[in-house]
C-alpha atoms as a PDB file:
ATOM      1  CA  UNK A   1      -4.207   6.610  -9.247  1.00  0.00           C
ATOM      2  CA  UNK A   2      -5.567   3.981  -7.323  1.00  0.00           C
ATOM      3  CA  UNK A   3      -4.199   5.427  -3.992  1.00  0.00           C
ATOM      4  CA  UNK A   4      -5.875   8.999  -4.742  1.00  0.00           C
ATOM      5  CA  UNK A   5      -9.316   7.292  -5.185  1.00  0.00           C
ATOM      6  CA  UNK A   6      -9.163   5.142  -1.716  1.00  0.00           C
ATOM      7  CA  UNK A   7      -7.814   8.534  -0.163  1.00  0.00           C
ATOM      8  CA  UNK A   8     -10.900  10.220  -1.394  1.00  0.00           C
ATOM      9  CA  UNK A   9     -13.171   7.199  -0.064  1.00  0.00           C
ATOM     10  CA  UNK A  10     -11.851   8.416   3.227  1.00  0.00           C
ATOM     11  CA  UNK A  11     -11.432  11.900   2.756  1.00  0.00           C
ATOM     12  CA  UNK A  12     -15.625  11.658   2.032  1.00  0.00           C
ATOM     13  CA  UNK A  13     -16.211   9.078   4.856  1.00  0.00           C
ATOM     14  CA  UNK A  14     -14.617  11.649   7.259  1.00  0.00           C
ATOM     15  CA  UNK A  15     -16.317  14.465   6.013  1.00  0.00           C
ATOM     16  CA  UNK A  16     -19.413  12.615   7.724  1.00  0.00           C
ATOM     17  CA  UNK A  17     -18.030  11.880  11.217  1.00  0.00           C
ATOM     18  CA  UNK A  18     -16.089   8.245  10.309  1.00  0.00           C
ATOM     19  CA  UNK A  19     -12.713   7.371  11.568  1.00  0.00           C
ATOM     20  CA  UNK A  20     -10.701   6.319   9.241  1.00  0.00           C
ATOM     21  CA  UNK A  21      -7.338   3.962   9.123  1.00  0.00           C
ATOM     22  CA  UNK A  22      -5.563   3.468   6.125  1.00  0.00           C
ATOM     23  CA  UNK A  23      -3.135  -0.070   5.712  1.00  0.00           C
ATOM     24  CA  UNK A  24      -0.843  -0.366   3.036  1.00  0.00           C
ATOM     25  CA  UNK A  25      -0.212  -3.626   2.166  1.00  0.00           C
ATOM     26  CA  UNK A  26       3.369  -2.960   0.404  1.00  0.00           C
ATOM     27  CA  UNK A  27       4.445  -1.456   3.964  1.00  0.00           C
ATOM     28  CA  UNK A  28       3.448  -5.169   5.683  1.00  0.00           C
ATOM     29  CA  UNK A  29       5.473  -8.239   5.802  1.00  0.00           C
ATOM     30  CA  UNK A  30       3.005 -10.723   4.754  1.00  0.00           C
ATOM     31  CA  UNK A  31       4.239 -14.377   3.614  1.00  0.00           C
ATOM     32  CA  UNK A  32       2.083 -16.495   1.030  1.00  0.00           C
ATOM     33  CA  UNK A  33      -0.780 -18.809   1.862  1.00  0.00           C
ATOM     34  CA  UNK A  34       0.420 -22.628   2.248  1.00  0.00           C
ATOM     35  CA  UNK A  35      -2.917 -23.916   1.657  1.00  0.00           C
ATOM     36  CA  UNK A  36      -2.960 -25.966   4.898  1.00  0.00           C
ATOM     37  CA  UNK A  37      -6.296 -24.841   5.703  1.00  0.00           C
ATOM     38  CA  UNK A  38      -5.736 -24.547   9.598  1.00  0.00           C
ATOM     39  CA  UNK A  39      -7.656 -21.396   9.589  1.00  0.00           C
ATOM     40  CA  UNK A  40     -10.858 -23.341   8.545  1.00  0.00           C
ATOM     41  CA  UNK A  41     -10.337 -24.827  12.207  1.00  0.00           C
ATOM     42  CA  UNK A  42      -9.467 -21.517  13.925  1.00  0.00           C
ATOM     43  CA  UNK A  43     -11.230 -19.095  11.748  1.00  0.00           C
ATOM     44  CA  UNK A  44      -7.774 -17.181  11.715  1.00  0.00           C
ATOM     45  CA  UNK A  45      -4.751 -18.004   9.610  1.00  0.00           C
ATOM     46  CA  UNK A  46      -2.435 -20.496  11.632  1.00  0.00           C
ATOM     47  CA  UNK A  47       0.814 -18.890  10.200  1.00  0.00           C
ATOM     48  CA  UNK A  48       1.465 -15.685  12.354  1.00  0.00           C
ATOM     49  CA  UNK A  49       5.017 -15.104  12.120  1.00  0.00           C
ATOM     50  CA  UNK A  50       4.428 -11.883   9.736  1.00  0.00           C
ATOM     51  CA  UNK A  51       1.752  -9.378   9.621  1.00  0.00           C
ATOM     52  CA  UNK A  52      -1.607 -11.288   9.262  1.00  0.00           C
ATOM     53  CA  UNK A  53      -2.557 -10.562  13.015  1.00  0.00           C
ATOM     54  CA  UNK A  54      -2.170  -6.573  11.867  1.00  0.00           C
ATOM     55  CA  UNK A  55      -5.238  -7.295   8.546  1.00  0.00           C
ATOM     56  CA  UNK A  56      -7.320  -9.436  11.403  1.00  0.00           C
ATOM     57  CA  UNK A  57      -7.144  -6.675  13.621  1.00  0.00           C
ATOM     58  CA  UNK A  58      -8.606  -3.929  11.256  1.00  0.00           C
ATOM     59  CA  UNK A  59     -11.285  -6.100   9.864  1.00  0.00           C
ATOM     60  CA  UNK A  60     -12.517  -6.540  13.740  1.00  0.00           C
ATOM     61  CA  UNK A  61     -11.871  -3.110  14.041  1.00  0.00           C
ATOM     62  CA  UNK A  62     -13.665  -1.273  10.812  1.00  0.00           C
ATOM     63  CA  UNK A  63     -17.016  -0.985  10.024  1.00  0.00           C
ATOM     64  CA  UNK A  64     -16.483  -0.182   6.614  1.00  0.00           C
ATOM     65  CA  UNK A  65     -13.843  -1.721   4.044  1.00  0.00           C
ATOM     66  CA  UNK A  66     -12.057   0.195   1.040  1.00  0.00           C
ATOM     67  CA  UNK A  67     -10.838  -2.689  -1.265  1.00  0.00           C
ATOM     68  CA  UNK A  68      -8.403  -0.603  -3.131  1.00  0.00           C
ATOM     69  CA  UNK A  69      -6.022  -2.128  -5.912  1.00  0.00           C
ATOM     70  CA  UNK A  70      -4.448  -1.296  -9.346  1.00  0.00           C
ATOM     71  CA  UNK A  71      -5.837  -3.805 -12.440  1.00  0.00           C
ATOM     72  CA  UNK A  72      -2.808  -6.067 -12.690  1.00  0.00           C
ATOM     73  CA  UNK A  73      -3.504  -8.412 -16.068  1.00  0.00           C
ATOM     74  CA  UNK A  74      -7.037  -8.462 -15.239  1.00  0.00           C
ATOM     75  CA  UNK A  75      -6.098  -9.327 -11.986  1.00  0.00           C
ATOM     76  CA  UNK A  76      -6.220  -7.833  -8.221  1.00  0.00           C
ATOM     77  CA  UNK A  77      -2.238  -6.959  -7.193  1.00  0.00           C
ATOM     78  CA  UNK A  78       0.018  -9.305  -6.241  1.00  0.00           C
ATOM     79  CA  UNK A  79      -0.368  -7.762  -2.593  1.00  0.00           C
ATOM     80  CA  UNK A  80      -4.208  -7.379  -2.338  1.00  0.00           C
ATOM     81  CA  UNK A  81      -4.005 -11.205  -3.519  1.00  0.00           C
ATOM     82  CA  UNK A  82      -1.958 -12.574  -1.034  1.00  0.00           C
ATOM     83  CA  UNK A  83      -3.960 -10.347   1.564  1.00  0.00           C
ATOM     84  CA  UNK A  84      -7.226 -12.239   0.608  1.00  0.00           C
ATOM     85  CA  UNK A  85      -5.797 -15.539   0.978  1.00  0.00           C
ATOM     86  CA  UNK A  86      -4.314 -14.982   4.031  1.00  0.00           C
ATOM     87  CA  UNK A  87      -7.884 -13.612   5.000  1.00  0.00           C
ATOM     88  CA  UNK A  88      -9.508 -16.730   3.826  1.00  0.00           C
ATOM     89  CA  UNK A  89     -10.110 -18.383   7.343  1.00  0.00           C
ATOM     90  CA  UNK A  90     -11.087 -14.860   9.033  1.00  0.00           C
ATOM     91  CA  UNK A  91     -13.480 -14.321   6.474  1.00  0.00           C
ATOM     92  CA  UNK A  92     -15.375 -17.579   5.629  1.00  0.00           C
ATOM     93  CA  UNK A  93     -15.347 -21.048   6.748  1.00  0.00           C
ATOM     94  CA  UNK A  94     -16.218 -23.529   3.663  1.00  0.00           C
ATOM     95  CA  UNK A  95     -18.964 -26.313   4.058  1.00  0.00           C
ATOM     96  CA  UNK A  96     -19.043 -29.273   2.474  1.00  0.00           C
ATOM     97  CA  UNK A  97     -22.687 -28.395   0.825  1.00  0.00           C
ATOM     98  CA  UNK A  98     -23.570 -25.102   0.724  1.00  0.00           C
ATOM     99  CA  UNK A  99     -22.623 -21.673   0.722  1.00  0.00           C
ATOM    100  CA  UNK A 100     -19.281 -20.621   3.418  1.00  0.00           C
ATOM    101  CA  UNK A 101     -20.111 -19.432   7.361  1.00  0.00           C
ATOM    102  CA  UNK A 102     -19.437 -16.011   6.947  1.00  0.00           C
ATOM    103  CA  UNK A 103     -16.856 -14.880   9.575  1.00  0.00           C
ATOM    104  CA  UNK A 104     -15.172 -11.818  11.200  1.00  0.00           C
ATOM    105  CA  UNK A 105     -16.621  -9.249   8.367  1.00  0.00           C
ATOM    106  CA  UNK A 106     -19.986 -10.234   8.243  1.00  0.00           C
ATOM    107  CA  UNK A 107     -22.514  -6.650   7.816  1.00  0.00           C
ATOM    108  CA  UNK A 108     -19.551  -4.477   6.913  1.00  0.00           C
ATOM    109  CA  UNK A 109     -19.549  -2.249   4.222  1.00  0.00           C
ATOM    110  CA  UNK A 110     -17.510  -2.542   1.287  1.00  0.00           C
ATOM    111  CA  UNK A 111     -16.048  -0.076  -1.536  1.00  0.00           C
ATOM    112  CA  UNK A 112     -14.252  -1.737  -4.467  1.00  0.00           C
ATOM    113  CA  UNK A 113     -11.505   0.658  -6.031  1.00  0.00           C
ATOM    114  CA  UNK A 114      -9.622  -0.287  -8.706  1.00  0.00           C
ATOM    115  CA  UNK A 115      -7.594   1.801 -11.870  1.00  0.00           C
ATOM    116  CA  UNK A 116      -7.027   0.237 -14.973  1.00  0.00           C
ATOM    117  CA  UNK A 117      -4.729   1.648 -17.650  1.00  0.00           C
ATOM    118  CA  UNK A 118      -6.350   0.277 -20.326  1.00  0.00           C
ATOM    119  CA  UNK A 119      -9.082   2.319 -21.404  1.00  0.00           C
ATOM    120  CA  UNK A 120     -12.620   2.422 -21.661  1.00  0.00           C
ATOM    121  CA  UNK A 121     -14.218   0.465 -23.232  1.00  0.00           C
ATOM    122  CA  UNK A 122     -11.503  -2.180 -23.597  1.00  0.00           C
ATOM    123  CA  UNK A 123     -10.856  -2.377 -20.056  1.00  0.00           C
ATOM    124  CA  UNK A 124     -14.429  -3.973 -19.491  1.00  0.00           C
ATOM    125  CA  UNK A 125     -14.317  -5.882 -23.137  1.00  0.00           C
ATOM    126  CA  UNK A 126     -10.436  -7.571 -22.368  1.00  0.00           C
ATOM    127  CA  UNK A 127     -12.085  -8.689 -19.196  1.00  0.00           C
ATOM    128  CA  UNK A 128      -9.492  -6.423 -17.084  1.00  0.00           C
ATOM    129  CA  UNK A 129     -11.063  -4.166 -14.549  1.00  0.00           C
ATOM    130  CA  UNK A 130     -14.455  -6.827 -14.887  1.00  0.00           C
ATOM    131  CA  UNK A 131     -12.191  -9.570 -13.441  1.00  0.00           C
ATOM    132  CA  UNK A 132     -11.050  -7.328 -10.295  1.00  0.00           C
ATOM    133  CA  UNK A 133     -14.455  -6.152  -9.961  1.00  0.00           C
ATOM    134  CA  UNK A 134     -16.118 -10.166 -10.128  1.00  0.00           C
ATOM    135  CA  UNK A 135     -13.113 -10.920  -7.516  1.00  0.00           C
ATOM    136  CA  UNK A 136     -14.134  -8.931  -4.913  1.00  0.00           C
ATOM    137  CA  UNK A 137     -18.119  -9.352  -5.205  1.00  0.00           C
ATOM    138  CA  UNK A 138     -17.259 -12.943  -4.840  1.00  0.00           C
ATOM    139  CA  UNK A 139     -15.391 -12.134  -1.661  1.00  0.00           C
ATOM    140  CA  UNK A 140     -17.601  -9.565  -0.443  1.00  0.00           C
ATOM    141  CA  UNK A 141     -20.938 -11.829  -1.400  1.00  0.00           C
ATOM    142  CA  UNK A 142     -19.447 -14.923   0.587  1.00  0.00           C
ATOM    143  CA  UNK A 143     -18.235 -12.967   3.728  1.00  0.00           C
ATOM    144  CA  UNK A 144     -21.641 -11.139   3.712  1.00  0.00           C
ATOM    145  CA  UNK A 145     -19.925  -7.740   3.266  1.00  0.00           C
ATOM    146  CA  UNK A 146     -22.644  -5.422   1.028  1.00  0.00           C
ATOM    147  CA  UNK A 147     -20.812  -3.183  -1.472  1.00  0.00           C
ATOM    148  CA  UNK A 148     -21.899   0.424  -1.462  1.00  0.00           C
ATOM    149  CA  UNK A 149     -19.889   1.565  -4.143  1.00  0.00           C
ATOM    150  CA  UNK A 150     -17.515   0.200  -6.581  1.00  0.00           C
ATOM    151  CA  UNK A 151     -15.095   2.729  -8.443  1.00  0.00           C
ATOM    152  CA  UNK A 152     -13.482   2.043 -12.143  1.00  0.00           C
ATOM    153  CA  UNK A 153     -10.942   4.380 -13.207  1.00  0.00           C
ATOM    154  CA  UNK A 154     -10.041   3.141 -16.926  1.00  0.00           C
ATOM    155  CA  UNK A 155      -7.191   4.353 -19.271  1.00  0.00           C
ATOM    156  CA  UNK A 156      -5.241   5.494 -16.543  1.00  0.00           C
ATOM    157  CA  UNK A 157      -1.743   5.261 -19.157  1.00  0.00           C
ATOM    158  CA  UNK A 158      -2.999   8.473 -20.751  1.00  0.00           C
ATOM    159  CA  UNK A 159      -3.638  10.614 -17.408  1.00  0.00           C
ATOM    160  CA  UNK A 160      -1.465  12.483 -14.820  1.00  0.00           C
ATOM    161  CA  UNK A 161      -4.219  13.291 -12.167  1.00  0.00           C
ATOM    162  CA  UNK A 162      -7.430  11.598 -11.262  1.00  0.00           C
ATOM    163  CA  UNK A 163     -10.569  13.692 -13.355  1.00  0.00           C
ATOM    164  CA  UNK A 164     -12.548  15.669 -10.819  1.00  0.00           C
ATOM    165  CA  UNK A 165     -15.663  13.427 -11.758  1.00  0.00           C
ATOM    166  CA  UNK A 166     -14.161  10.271 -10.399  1.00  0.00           C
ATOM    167  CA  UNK A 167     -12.950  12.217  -6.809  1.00  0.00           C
ATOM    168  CA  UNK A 168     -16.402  12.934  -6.513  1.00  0.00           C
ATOM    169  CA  UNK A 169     -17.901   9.894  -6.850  1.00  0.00           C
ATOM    170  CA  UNK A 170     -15.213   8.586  -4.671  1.00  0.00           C
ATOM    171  CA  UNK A 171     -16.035  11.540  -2.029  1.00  0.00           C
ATOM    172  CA  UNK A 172     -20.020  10.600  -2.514  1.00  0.00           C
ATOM    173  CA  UNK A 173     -18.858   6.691  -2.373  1.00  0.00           C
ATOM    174  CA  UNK A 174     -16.941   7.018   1.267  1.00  0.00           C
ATOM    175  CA  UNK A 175     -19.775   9.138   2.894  1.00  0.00           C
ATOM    176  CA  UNK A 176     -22.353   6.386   2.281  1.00  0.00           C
ATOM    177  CA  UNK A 177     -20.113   4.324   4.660  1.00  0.00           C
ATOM    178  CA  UNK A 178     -20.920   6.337   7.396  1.00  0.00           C
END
């Protein structure tokens, strides 16, 4: 369900002139952070013997960022996870005092997407699709990426098909990023 709200982010972000790539992160070969903290020094992650270069690339490249991921435990997915920490460097550099140096993603535009089979009102009350949502403005807020939109599709266990309503507002969502 997830995947058929980020496609309509696009589908509504073309529909206004944008170009649109689409990463998987289950397709790449990314290895977990090791906490070293080189990329503080090089504002990239030092580990490049897997996919990370492919992520950096697309953030230079976009203008716009779909943050798309399935409610895990009130959690972002295992792969969105290890995507952001791997990111870590290319998006901020930390301070001793203060708030991070933005990096690579500062001014682009962000659209949170996340599904959530618990349902609504539960989802918000367990602190589930809240948790992915307060994730990513914390990301978004300290890499100075404004969010245009962000997407909740609860009490996705009981549906076979995204509800017209929310394809809309994901249509409406992606042609503000334009």
């Amino acid at each position: 369900m997830t995947s058929q709200l980020a496609d309509a982010v696009l589908e509504g972000a073309a529909s206004t002139g944008g170009e649109c790539r689409e990463i998987f992160l289950r397709d790449l070969s990314l290895k977990d952070c090791r906490g070293c903290r080189g990329c503080q020094k090089t504002t990239a992650c030092v580990v490049r013997n897997d996919d990370i270069g492919k992520l950096e690339e697309a953030v230079s490249w976009a203008d716009a960022i779909v943050f798309a991921t399935p409610t895990h435990w009130g959690n972002l997915s295992g792969y969105m996870l290890r995507a952001i920490e791997r990111l870590f460097g290319y998006l901020i550099v930390e301070r001793r005092s203060g708030f991070p140096i933005p990096q690579h993603a500062s001014g682009k535009k962000a659209v949170i997407v996340t599904a959530c089979s618990t349902a609504w009102p539960w989802n918000w009350v367990f602190n589930q699709s809240r948790a992915v949502k307060g994730r990513f403005a914390e990301i978004c807020r300290y890499s100075k990426m404004p969010i245009v939109r962000t997407l909740v599709l609860p009490g996705t266990f009981d549906l076979d098909t995204v509800p017209d309503k929310y394809l809309k507002k994901a249509r409406q969502a992606g042609a503000r990023l334009v």
